[in-house]
C-alpha atoms as a PDB file:
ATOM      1  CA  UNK A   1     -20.486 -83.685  35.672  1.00  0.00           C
ATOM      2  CA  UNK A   2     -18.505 -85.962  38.113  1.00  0.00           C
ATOM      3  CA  UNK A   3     -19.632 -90.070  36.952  1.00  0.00           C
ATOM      4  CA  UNK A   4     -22.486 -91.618  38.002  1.00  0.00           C
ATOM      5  CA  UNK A   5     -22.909 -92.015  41.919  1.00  0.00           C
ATOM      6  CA  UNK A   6     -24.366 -95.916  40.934  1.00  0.00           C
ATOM      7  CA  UNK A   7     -22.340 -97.220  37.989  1.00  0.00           C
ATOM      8  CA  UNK A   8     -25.091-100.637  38.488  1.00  0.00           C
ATOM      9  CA  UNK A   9     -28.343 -97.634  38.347  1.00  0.00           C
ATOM     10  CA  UNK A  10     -28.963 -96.813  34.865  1.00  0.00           C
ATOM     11  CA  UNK A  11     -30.986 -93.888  35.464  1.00  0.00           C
ATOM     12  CA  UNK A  12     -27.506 -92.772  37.118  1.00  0.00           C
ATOM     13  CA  UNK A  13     -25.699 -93.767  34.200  1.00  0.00           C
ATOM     14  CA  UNK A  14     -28.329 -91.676  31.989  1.00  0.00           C
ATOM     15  CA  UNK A  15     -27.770 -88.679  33.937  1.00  0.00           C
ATOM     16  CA  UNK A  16     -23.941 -88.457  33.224  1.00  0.00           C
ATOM     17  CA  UNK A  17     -24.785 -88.423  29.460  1.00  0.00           C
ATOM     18  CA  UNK A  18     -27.910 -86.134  29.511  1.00  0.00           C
ATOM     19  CA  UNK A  19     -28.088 -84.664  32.962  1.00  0.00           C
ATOM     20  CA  UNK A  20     -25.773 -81.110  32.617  1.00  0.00           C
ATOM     21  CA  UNK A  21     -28.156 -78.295  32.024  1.00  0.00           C
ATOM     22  CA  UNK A  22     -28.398 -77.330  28.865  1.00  0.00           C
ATOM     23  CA  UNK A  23     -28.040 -81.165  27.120  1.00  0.00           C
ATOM     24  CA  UNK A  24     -31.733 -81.631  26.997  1.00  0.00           C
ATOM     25  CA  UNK A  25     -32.302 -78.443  25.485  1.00  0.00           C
ATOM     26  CA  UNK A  26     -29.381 -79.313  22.714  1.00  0.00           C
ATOM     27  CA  UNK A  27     -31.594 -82.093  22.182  1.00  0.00           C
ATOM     28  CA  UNK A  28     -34.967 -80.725  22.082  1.00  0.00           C
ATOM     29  CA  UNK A  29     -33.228 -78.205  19.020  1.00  0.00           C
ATOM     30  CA  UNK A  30     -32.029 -81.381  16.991  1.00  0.00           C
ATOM     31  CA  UNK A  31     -35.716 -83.090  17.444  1.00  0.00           C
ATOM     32  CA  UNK A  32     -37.144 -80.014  16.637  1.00  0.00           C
ATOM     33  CA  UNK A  33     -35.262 -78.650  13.865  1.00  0.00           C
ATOM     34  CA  UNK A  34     -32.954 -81.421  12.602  1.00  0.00           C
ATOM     35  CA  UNK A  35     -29.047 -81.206  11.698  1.00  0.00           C
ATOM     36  CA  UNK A  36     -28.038 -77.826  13.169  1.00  0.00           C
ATOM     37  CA  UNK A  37     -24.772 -75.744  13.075  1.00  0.00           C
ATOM     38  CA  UNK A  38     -23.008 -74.921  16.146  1.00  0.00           C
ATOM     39  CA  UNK A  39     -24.103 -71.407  15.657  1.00  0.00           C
ATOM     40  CA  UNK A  40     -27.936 -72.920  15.348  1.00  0.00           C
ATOM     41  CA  UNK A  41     -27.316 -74.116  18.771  1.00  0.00           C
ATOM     42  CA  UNK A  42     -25.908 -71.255  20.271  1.00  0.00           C
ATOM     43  CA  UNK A  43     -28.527 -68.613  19.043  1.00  0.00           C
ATOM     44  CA  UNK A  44     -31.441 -71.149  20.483  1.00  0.00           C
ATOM     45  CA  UNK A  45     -29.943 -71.041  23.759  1.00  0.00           C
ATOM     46  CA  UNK A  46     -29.106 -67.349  24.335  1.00  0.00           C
ATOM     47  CA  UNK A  47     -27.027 -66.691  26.885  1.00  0.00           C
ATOM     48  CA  UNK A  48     -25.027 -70.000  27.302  1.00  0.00           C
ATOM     49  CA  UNK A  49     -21.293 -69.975  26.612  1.00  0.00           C
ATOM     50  CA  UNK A  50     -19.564 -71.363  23.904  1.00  0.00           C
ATOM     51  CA  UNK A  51     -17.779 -73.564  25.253  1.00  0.00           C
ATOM     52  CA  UNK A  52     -20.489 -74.741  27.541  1.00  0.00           C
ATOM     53  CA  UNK A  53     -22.489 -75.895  24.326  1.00  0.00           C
ATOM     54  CA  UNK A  54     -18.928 -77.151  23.079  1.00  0.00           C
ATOM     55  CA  UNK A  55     -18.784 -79.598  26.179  1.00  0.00           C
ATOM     56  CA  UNK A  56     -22.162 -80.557  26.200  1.00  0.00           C
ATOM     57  CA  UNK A  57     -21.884 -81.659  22.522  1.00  0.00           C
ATOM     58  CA  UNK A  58     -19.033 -83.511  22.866  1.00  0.00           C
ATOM     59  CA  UNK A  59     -19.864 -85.606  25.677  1.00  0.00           C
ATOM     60  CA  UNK A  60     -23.318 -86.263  23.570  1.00  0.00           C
ATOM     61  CA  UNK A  61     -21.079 -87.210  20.951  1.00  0.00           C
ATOM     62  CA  UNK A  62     -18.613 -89.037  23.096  1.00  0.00           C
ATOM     63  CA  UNK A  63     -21.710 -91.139  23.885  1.00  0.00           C
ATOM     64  CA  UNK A  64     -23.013 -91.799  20.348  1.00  0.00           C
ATOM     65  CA  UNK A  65     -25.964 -89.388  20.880  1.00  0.00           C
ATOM     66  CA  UNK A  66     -24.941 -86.932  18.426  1.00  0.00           C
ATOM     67  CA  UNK A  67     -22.612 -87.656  15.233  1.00  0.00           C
ATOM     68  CA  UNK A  68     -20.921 -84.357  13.833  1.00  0.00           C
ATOM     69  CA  UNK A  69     -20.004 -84.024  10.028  1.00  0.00           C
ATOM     70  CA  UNK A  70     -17.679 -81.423   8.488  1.00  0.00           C
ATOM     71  CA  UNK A  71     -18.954 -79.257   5.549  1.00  0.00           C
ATOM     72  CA  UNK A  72     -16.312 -76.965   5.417  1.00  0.00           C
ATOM     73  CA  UNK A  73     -12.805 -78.039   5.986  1.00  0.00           C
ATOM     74  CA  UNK A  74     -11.430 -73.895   5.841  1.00  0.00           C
ATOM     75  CA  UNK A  75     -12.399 -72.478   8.533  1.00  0.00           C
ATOM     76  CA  UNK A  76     -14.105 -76.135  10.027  1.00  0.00           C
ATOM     77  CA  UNK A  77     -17.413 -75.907   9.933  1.00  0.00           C
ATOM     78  CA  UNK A  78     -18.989 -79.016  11.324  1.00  0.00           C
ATOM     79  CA  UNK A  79     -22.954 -79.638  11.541  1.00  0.00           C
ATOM     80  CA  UNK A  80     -24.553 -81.901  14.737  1.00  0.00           C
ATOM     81  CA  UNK A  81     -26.850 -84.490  14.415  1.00  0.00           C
ATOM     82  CA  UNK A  82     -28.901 -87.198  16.097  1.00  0.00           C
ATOM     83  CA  UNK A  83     -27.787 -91.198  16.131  1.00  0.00           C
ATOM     84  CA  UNK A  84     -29.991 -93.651  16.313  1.00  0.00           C
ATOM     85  CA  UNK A  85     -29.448 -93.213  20.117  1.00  0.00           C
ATOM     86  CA  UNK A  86     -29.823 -89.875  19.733  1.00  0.00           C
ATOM     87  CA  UNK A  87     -33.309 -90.706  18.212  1.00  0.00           C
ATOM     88  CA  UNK A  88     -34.235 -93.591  20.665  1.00  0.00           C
ATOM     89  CA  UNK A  89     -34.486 -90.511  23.428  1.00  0.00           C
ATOM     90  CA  UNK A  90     -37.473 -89.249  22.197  1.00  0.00           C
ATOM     91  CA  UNK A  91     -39.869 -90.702  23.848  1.00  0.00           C
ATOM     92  CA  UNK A  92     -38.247 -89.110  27.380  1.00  0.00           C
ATOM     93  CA  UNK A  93     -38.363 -86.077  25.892  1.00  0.00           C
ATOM     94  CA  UNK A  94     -41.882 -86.598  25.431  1.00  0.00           C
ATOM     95  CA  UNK A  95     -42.137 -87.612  28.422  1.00  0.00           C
ATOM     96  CA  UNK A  96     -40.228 -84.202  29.877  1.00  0.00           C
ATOM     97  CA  UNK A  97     -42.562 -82.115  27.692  1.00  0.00           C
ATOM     98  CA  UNK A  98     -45.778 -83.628  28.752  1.00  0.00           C
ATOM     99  CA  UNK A  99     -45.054 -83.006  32.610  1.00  0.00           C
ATOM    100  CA  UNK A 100     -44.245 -79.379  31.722  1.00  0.00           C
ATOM    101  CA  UNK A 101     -47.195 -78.712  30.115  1.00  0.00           C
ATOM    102  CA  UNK A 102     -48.740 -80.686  33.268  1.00  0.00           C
ATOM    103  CA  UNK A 103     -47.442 -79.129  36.161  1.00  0.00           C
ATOM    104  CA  UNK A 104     -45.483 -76.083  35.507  1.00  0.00           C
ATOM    105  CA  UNK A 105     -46.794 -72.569  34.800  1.00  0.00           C
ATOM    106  CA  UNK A 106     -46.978 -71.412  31.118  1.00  0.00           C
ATOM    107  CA  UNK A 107     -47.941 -72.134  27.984  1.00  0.00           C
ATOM    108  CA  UNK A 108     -47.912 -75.547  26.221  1.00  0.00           C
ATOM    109  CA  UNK A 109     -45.817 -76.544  23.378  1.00  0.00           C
ATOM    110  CA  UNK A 110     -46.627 -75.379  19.706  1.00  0.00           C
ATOM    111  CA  UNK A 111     -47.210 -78.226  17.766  1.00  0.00           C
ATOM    112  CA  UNK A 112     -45.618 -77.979  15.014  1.00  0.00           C
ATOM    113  CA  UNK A 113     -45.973 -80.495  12.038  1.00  0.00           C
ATOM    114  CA  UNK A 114     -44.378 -79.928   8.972  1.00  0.00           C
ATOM    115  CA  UNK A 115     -43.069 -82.930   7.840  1.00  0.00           C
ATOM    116  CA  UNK A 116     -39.331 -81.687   7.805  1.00  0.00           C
ATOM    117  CA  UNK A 117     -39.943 -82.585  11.158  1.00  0.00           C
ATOM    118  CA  UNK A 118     -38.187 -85.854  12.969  1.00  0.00           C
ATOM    119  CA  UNK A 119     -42.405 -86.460  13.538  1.00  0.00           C
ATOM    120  CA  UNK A 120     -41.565 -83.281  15.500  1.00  0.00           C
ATOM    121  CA  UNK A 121     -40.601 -83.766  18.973  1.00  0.00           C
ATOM    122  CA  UNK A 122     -43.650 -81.626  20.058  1.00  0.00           C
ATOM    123  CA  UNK A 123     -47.386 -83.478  18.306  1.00  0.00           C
ATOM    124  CA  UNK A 124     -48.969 -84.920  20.718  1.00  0.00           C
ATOM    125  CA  UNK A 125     -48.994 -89.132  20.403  1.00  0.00           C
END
């Protein structure tokens, strides 16, 4: 994604960060689910390239959105993460859920509530 048309807009600014498809839904799978391996990731979005996932996670991490940690050093293994920025998104992707349920066809969220849960991304507030 080229930089942000408005450097001074900070929606703009957002948007380079979250803005390529697929990010949101990257994020929607670490509210959801917690930590997750790259393969986690991949099998969640069917159909999306590796590398396509690779790029979105490292510009989420380049960003301090997402913090990756190693667990296996042979072959690297690595497992992603929210940051406390990460976290602090939440309440757009509430926002983003909430006007899908509102004005687009099909069926709302589960809510889902099991306390493993980052207060699950989906209970309603």
């Amino acid at each position: 994604m080229s930089k942000a048309l408005d450097p001074k807009c900070p929606v703009a600014r957002t948007l380079d960060i979250i803005g390529e498809r697929w990010t949101i839904l990257i994020l929607r799978d670490l509210f959801l689910f917690g930590p997750r391996r790259f393969q986690d990731l991949q099998n969640s979005l069917s159909g999306v390239a590796p590398n396509t996932i690779s790029a979105r996670i490292k510009t989420l991490m380049d960003a301090g959105v997402v913090a990756r940690e190693l667990y296996s050093e042979h072959p690297p293994r690595a497992i992603y993460s929210l940051t406390e920025r990460g976290l602090a998104l939440k309440p757009a992707l509430l926002a983003l859920r909430d006007w899908g349920e509102m004005y687009t066809d099909g069926p709302p969220a589960p809510r889902v509530n099991d306390g493993k849960l980052i207060e699950s991304l989906l209970p309603v507030d």
